[in-house]
N, C-alpha and C. Protein backbone atom coordinates (compact mmCIF):
# COMPACT_ATOMS: atom_id res chain seq x y z
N UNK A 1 -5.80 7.28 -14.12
CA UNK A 1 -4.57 6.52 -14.17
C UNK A 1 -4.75 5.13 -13.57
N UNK A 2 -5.15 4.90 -12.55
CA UNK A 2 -5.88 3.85 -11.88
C UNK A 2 -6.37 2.94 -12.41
N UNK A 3 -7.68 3.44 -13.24
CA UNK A 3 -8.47 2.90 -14.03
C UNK A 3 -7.49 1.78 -14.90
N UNK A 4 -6.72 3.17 -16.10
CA UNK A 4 -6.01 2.68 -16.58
C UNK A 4 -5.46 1.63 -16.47
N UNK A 5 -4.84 1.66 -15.22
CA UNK A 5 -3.75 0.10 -14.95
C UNK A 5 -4.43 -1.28 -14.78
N UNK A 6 -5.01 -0.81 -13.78
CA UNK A 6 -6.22 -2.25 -13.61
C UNK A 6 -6.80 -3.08 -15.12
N UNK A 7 -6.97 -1.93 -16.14
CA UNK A 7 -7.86 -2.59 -17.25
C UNK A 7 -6.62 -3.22 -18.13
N UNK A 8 -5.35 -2.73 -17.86
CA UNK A 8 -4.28 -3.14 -18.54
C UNK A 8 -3.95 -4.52 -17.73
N UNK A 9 -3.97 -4.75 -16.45
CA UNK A 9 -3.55 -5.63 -16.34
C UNK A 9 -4.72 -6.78 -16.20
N UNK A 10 -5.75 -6.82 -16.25
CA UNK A 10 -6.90 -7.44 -16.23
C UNK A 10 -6.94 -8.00 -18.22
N UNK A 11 -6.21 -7.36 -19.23
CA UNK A 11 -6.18 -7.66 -20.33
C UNK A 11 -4.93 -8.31 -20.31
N UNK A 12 -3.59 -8.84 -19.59
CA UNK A 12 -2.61 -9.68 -19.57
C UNK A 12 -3.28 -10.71 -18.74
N UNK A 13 -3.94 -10.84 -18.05
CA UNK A 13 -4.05 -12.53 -17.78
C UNK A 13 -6.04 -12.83 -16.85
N UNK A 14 -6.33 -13.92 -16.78
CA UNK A 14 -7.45 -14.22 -16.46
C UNK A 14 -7.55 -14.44 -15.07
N UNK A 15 -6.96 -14.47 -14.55
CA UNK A 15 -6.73 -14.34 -12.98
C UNK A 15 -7.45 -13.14 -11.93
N UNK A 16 -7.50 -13.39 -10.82
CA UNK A 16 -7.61 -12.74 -10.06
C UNK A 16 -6.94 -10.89 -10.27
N UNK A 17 -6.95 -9.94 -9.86
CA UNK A 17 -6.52 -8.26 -9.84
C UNK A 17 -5.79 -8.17 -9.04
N UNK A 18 -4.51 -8.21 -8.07
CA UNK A 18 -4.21 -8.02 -6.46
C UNK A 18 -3.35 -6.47 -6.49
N UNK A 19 -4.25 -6.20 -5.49
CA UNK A 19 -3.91 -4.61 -5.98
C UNK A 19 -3.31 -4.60 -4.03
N UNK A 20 -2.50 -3.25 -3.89
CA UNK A 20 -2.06 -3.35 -2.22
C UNK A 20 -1.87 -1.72 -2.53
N UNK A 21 -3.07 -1.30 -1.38
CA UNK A 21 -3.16 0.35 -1.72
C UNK A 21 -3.02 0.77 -0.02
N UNK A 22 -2.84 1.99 0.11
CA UNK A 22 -2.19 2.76 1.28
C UNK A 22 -3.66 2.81 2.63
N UNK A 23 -3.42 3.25 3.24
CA UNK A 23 -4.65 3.77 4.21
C UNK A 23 -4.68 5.26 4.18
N UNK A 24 -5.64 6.01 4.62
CA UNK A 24 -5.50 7.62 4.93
C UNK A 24 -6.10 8.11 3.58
N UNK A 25 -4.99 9.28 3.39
CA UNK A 25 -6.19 10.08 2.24
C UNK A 25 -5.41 9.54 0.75
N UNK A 26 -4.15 8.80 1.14
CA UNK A 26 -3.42 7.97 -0.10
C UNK A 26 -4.54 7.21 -0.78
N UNK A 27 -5.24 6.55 0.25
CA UNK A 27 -6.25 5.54 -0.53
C UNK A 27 -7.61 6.15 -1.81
N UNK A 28 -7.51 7.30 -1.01
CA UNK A 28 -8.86 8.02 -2.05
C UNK A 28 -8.72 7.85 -3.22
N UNK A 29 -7.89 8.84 -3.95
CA UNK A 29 -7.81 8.38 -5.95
C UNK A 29 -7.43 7.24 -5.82
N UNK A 30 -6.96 5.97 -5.03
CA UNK A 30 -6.95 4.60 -5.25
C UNK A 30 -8.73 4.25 -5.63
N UNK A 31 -8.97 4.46 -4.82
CA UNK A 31 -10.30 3.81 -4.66
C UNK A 31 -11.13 4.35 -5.53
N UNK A 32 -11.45 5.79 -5.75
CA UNK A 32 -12.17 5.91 -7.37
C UNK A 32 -11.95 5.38 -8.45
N UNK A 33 -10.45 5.15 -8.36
CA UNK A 33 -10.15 4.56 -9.44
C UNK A 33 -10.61 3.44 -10.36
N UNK A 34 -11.01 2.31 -8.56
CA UNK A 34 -11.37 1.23 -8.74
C UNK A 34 -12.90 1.54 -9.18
N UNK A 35 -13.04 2.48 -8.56
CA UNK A 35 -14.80 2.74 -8.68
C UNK A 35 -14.99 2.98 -10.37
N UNK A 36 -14.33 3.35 -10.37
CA UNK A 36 -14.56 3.76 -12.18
C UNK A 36 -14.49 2.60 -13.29
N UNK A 37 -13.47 1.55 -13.05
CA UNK A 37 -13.68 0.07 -13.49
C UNK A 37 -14.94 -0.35 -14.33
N UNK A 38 -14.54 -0.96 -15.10
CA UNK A 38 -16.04 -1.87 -15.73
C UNK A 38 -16.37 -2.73 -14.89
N UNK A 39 -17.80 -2.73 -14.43
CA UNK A 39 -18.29 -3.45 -13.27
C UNK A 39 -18.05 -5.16 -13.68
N UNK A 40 -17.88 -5.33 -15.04
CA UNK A 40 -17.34 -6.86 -15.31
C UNK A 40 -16.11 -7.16 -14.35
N UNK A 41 -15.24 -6.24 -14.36
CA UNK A 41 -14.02 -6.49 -13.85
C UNK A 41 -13.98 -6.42 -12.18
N UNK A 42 -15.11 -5.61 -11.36
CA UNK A 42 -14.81 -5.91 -10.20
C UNK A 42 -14.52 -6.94 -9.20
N UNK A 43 -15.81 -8.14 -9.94
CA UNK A 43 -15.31 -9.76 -9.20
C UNK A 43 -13.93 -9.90 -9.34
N UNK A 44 -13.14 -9.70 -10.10
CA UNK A 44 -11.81 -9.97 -10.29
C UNK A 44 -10.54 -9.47 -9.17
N UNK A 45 -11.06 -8.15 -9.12
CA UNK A 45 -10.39 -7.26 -7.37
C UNK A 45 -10.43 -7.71 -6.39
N UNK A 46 -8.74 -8.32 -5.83
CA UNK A 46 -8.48 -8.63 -4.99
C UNK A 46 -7.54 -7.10 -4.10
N UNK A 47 -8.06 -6.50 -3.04
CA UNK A 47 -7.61 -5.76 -2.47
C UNK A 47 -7.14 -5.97 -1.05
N UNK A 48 -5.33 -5.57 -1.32
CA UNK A 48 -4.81 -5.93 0.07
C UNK A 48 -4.56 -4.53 0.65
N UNK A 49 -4.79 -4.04 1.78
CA UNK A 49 -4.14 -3.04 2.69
C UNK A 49 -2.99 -3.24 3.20
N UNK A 50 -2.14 -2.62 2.85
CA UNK A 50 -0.41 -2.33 3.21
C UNK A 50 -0.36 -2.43 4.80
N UNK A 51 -1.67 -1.49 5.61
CA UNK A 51 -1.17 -1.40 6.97
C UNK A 51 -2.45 -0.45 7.97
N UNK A 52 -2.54 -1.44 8.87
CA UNK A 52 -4.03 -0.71 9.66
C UNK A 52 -3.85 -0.33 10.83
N UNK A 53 -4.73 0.66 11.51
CA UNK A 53 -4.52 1.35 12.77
C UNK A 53 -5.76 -0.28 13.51
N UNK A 54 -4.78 0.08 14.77
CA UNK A 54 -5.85 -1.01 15.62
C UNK A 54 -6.90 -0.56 16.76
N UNK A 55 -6.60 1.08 16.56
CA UNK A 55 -7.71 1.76 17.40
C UNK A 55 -8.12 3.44 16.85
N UNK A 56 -8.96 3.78 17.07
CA UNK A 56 -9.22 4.83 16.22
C UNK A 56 -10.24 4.93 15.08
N UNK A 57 -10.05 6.05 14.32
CA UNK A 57 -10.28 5.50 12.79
C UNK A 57 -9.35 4.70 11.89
N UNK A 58 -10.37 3.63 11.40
CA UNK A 58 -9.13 2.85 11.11
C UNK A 58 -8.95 2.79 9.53
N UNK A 59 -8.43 2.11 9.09
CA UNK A 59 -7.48 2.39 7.64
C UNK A 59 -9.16 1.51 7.15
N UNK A 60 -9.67 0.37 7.22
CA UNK A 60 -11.00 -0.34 6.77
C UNK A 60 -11.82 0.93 6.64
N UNK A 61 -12.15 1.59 7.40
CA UNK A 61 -13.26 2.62 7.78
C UNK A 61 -12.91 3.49 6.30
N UNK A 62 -11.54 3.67 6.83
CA UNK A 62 -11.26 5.37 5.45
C UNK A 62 -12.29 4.53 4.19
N UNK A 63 -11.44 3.38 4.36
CA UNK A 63 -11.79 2.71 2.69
C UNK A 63 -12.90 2.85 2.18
N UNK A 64 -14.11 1.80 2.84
CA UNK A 64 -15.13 1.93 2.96
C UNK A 64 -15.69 3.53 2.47
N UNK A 65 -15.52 4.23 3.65
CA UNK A 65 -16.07 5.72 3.62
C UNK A 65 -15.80 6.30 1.91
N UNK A 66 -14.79 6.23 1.37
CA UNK A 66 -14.39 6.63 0.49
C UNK A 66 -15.02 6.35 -0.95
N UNK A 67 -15.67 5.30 -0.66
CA UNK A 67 -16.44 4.59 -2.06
C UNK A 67 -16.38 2.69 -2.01
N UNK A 68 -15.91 2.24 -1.23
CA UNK A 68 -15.68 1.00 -1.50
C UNK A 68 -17.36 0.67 -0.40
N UNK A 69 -17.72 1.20 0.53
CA UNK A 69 -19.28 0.62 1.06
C UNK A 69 -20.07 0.80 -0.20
N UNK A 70 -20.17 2.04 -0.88
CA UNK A 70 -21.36 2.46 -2.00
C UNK A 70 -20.93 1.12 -2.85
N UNK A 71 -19.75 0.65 -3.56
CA UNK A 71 -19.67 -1.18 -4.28
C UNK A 71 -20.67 -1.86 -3.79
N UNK A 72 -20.48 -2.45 -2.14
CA UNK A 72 -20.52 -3.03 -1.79
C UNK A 72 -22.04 -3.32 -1.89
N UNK A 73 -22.65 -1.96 -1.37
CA UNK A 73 -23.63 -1.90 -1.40
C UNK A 73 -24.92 -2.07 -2.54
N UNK A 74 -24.22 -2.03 -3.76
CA UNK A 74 -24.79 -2.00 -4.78
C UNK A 74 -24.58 -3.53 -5.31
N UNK A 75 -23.89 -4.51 -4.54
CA UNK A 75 -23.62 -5.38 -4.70
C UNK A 75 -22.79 -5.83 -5.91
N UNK A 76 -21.79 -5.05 -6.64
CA UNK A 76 -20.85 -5.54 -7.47
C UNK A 76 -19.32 -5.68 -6.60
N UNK A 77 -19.30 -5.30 -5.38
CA UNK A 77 -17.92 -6.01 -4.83
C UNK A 77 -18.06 -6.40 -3.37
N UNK A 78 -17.83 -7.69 -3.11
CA UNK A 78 -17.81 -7.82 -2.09
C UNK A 78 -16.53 -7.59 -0.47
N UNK A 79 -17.17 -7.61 0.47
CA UNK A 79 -16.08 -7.23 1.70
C UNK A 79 -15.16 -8.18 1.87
N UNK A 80 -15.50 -9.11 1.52
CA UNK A 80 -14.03 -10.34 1.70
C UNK A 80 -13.49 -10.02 0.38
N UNK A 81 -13.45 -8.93 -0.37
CA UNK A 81 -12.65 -8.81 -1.73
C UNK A 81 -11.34 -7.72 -0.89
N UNK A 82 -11.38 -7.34 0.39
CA UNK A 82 -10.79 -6.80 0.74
C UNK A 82 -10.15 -7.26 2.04
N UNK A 83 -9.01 -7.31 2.29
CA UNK A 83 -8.11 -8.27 3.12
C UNK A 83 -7.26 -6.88 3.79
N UNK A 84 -7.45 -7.54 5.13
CA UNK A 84 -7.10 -6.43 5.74
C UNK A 84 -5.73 -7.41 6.94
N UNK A 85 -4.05 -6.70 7.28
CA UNK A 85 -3.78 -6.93 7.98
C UNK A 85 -4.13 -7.58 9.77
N UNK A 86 -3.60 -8.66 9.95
CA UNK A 86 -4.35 -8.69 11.17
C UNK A 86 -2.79 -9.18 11.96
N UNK A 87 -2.76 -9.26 13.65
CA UNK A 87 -1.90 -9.57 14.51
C UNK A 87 -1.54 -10.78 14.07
N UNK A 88 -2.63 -11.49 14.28
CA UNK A 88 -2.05 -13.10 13.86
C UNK A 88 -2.22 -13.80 12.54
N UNK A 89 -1.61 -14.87 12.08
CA UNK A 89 -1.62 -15.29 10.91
C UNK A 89 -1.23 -14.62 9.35
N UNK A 90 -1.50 -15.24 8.69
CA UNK A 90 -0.64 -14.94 7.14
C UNK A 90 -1.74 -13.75 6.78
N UNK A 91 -1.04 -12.63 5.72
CA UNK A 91 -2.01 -11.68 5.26
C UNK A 91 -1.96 -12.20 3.77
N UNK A 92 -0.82 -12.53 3.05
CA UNK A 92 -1.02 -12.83 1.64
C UNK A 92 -1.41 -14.43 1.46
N UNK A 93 -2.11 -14.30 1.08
CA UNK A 93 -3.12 -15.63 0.39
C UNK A 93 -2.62 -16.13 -0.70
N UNK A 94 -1.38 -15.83 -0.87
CA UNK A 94 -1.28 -16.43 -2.71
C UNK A 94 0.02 -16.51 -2.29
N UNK A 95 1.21 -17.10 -3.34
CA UNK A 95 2.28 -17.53 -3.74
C UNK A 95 2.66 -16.10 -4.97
N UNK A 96 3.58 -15.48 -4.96
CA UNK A 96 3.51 -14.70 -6.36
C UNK A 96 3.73 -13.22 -5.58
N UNK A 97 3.66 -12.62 -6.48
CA UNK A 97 3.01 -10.74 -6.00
C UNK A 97 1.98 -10.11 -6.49
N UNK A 98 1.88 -8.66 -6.15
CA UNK A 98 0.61 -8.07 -6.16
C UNK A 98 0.71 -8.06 -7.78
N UNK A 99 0.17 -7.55 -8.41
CA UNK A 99 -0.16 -6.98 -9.71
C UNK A 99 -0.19 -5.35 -9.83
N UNK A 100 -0.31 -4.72 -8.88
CA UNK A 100 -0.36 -3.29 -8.62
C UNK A 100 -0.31 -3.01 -7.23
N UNK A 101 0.73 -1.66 -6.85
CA UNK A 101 1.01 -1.33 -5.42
C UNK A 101 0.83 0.22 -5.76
N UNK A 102 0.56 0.53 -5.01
CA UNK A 102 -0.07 2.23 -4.86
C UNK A 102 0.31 2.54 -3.05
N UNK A 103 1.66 3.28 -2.80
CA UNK A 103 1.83 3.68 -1.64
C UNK A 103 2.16 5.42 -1.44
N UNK A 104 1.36 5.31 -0.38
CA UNK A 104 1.36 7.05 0.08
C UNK A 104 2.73 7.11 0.96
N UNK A 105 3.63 8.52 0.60
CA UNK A 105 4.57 8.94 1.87
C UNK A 105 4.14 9.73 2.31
N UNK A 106 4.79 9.69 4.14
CA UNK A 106 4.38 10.87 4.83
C UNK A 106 5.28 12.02 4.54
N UNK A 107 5.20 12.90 5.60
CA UNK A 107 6.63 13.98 5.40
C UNK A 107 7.93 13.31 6.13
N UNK A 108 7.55 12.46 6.98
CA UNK A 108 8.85 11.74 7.34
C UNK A 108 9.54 10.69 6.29
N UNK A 109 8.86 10.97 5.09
CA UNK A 109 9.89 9.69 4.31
C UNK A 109 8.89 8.13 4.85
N UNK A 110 7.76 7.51 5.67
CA UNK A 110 7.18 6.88 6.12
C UNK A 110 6.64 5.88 5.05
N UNK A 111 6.23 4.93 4.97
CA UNK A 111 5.38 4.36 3.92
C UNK A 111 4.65 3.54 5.04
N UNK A 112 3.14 2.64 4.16
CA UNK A 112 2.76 2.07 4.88
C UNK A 112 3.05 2.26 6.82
N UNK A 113 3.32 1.27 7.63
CA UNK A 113 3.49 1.63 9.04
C UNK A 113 4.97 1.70 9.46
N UNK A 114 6.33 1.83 8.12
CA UNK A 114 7.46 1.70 8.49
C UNK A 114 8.03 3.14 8.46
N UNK A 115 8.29 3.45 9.78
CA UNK A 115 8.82 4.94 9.71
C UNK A 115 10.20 4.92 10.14
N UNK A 116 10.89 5.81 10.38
CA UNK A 116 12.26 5.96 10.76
C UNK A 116 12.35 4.97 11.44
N UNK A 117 13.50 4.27 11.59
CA UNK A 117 14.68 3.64 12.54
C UNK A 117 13.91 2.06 12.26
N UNK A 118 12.57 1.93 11.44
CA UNK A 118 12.36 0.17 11.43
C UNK A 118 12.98 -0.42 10.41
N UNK A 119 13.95 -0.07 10.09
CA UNK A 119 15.11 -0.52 9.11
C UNK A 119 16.54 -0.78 9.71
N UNK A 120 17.09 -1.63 10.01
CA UNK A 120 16.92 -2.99 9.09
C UNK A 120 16.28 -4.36 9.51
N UNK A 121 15.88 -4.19 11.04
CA UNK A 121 15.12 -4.90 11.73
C UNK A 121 13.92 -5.18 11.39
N UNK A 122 13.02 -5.02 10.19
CA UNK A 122 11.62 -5.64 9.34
C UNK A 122 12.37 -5.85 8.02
N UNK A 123 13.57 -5.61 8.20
CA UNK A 123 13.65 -6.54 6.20
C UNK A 123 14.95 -7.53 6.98
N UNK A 124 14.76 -7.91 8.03
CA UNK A 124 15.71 -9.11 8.29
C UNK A 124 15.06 -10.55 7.50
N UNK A 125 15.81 -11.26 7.11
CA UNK A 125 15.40 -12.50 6.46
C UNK A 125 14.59 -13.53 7.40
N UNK A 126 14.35 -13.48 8.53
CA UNK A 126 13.72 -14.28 9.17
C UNK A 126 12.36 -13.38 9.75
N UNK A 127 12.15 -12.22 9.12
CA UNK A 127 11.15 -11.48 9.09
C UNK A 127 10.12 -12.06 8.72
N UNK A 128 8.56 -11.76 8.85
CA UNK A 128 7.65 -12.18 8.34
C UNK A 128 6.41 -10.93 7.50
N UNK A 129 6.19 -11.27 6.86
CA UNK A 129 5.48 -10.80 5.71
C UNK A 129 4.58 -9.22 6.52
N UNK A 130 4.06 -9.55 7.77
CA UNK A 130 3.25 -8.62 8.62
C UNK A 130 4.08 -8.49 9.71
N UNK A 131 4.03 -7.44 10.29
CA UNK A 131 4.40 -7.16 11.56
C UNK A 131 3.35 -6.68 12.57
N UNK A 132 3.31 -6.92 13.79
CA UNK A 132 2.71 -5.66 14.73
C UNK A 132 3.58 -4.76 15.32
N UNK A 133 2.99 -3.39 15.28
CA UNK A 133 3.82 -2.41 15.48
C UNK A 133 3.05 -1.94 17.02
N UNK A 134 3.51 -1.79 18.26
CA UNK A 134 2.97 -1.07 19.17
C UNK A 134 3.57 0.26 20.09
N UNK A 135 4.59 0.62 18.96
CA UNK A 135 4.93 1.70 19.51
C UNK A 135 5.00 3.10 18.00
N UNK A 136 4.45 3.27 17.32
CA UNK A 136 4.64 3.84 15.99
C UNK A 136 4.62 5.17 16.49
N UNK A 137 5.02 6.15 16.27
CA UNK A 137 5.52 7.81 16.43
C UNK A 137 4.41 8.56 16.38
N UNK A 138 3.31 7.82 15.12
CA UNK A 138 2.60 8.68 14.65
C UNK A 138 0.74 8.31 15.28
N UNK A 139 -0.18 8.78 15.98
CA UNK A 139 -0.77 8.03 16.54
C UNK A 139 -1.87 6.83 15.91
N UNK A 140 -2.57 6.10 15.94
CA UNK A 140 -2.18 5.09 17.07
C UNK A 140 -1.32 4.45 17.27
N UNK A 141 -0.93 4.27 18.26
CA UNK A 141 0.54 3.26 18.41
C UNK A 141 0.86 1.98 18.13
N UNK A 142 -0.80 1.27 18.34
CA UNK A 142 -0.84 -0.17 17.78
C UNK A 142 -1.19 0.09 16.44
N UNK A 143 -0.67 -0.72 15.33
CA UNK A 143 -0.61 -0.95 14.08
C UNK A 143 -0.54 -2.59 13.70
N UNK A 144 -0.20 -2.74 12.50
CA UNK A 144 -0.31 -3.90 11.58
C UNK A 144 0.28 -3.37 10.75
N UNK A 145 1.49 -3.79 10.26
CA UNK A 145 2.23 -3.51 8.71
C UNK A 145 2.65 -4.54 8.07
N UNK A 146 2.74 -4.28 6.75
CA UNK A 146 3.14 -5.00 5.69
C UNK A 146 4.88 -4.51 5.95
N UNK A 147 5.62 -5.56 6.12
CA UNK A 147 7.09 -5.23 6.18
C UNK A 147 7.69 -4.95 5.12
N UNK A 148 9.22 -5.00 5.34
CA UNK A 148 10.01 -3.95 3.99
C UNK A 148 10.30 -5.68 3.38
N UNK A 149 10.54 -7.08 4.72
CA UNK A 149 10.70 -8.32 4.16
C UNK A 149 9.22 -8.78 2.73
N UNK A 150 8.14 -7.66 3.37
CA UNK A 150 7.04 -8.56 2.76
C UNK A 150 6.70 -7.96 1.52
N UNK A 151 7.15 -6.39 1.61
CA UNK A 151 7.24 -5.77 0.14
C UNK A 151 8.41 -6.48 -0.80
N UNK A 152 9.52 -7.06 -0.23
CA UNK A 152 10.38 -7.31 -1.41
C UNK A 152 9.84 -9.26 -1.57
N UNK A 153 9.22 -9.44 -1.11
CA UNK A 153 8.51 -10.72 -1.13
C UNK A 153 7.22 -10.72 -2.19
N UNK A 154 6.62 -9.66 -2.34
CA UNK A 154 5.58 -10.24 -2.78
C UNK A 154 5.31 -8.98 -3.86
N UNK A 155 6.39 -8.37 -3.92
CA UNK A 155 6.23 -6.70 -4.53
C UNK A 155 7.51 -6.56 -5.33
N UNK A 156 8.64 -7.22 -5.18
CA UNK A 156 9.78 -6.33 -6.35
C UNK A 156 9.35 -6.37 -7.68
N UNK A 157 8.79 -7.15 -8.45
CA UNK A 157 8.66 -6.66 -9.52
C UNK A 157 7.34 -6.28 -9.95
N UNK A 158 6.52 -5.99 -9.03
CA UNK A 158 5.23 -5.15 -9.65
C UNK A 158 5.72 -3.76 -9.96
N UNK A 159 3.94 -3.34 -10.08
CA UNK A 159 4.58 -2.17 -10.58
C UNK A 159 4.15 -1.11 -9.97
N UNK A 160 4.92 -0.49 -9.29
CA UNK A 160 4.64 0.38 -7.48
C UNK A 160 4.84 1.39 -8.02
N UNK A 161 3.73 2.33 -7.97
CA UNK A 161 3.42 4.04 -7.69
C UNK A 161 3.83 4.43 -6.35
N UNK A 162 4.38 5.64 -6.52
CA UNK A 162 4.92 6.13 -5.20
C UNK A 162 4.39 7.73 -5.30
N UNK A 163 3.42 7.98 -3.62
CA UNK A 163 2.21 8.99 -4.60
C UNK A 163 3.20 10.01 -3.36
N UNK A 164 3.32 10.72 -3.71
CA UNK A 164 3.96 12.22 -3.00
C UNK A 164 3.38 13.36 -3.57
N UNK A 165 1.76 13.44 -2.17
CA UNK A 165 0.78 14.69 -2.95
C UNK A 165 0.66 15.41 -1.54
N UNK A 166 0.45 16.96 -1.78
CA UNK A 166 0.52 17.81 -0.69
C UNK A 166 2.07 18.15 -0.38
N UNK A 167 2.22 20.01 -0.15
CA UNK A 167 2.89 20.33 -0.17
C UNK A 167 3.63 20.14 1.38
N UNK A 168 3.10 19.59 2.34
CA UNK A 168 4.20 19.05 3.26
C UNK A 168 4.72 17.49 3.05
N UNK A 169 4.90 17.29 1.61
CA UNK A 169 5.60 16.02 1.10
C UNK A 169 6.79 16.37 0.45
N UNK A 170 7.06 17.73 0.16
CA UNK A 170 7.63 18.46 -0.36
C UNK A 170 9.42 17.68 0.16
N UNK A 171 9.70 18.35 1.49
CA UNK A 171 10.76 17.27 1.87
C UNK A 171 11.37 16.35 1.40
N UNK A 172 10.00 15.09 1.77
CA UNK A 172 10.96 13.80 1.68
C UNK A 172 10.82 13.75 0.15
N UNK A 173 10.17 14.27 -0.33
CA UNK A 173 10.05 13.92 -1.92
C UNK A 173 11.51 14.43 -2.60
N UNK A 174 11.76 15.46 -1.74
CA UNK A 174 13.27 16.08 -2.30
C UNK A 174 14.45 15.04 -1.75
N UNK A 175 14.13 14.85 -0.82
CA UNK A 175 15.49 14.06 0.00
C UNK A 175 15.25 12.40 -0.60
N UNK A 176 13.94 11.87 -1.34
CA UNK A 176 14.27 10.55 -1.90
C UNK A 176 14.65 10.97 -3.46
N UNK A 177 15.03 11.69 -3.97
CA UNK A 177 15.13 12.56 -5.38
C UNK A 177 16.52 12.69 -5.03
N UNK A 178 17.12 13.10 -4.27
CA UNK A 178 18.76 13.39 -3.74
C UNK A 178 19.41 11.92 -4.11
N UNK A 179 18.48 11.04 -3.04
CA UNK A 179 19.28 9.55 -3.24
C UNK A 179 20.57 9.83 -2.13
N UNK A 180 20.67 10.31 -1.23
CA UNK A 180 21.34 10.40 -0.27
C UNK A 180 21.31 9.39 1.01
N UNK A 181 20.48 8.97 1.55
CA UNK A 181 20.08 8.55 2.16
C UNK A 181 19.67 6.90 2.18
N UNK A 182 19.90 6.52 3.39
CA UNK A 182 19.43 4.68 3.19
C UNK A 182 18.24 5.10 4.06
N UNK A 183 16.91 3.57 4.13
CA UNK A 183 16.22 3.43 4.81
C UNK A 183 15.85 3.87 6.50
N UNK A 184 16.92 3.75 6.47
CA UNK A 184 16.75 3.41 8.16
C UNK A 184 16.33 4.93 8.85
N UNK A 185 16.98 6.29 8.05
CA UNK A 185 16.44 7.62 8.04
C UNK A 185 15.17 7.84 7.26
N UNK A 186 15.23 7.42 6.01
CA UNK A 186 14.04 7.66 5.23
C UNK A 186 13.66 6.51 4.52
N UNK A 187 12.42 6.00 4.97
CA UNK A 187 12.20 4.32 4.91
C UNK A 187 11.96 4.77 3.62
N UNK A 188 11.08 5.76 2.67
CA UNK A 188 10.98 5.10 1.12
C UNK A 188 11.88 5.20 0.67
N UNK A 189 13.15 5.14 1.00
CA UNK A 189 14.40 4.78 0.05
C UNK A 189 14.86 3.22 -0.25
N UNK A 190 14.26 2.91 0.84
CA UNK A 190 14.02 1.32 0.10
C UNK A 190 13.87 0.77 -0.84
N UNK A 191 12.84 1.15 -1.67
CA UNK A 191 12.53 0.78 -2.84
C UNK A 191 13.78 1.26 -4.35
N UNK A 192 14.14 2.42 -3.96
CA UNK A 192 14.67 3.04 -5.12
C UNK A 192 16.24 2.23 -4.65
N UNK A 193 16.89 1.76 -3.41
CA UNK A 193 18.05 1.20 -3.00
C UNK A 193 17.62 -0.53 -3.51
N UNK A 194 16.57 -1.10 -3.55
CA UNK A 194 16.59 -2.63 -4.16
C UNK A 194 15.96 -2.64 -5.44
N UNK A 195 15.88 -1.42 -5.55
CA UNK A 195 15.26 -1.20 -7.53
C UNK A 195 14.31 -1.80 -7.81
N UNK A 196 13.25 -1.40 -7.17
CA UNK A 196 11.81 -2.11 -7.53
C UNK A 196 11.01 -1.20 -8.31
N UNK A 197 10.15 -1.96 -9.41
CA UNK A 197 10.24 -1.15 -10.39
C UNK A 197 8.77 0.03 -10.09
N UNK A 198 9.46 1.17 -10.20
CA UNK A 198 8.60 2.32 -9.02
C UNK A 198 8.50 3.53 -10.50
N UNK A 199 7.36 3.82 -10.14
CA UNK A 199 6.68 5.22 -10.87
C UNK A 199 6.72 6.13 -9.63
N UNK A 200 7.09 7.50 -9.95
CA UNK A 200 6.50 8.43 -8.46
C UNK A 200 5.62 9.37 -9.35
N UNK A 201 4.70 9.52 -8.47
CA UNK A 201 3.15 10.29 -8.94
C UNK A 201 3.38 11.70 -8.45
N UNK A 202 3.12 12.30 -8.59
CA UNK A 202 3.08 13.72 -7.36
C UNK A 202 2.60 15.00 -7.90
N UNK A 203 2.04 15.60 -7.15
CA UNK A 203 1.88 16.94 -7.48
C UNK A 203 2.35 18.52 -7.60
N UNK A 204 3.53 17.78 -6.98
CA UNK A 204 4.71 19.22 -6.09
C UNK A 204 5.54 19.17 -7.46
């Protein structure tokens, strides 16, 4: 499916790929995906990370581990093709939005590093595109996220997969299916409350 999209959108225009994929085990079928690509098309992959741990194993590492070192290594993609959140300064490099978004939920309804209660305080208008997070629920506590300001900035009209795999997704996958709920309980209701145009993937 992956594959798929990339080669579809790599056949609408000559530009750069900007793809913004999850950390954890969300990223895996991201990243084969890419692996599977016609190696013509890899110079073209621009890959942003949604949101990184700042101690630990970190969201770079999963990536890497997963298939993006074996690219690298073989020399058809390089490591600055991959842009990783940081504390300071701008994370998006361009004017525009991604071309493809691929985000994992937790069982809390979570995306990227926005979990319960960081709504409406990261989609305030004087928000900025990244946040640092140093108190997050889930461990590590220090983080880097892509905000809910920076998804509707640089993301409403791509075209965002919403992957709800594993049966303790079961939940929030039901309770964002209800439509009951605003953000601020279950942050991926965001997307389906500002109508961004969203596929949900899942296995349940």
């Amino acid at each position: 499916m992956v594959k798929t999209h990339i080669e579809h959108v790599a056949s609408s225009h000559s530009r750069e790929i900007r793809i913004g994929l999850p950390g954890g085990r969300g990223s895996v079928p991201v990243v084969h995906g890419i692996a599977s690509i016609k190696r013509e098309l890899l110079p073209r992959i621009e890959l942003y990370l949604v949101d990184e741990r700042l101690s630990g194993s970190t969201n770079k590492k999963t990536l890497l581990e997963v298939g993006l070192q074996e690219l690298i290594d073989l020399g058809v993609f390089k490591e600055s093709q991959l842009h990783i959140p940081q504390k300071e300064g701008e994370f998006f490099d361009f004017e525009g939005e991604l071309d493809l978004l691929y985000l994992g939920v937790g069982e809390d309804g979570h995306f990227a590093s926005l979990f319960p209660g960081s709504y409406p305080k990261l989609d305030h208008k004087e928000c900025k595109a990244t946040t640092y997070i140093d108190n997050s629920p889930k461990e590590p506590p220090q983080r880097v996220t892509v905000t809910y300001r920076g998804f509707s900035k640089h993301a409403k009209k791509t075209n965002l997969f919403i992957l709800f795999f594993g049966e303790g997704k079961r939940g929030a996958y039901e309770r964002f299916l209800h439509q009951k709920e605003n953000p601020s309980t279950l942050p991926v209701a965001f997307f389906a409350r500002e109508l961004f145009n969203l596929t949900i993937v899942t296995d349940l």
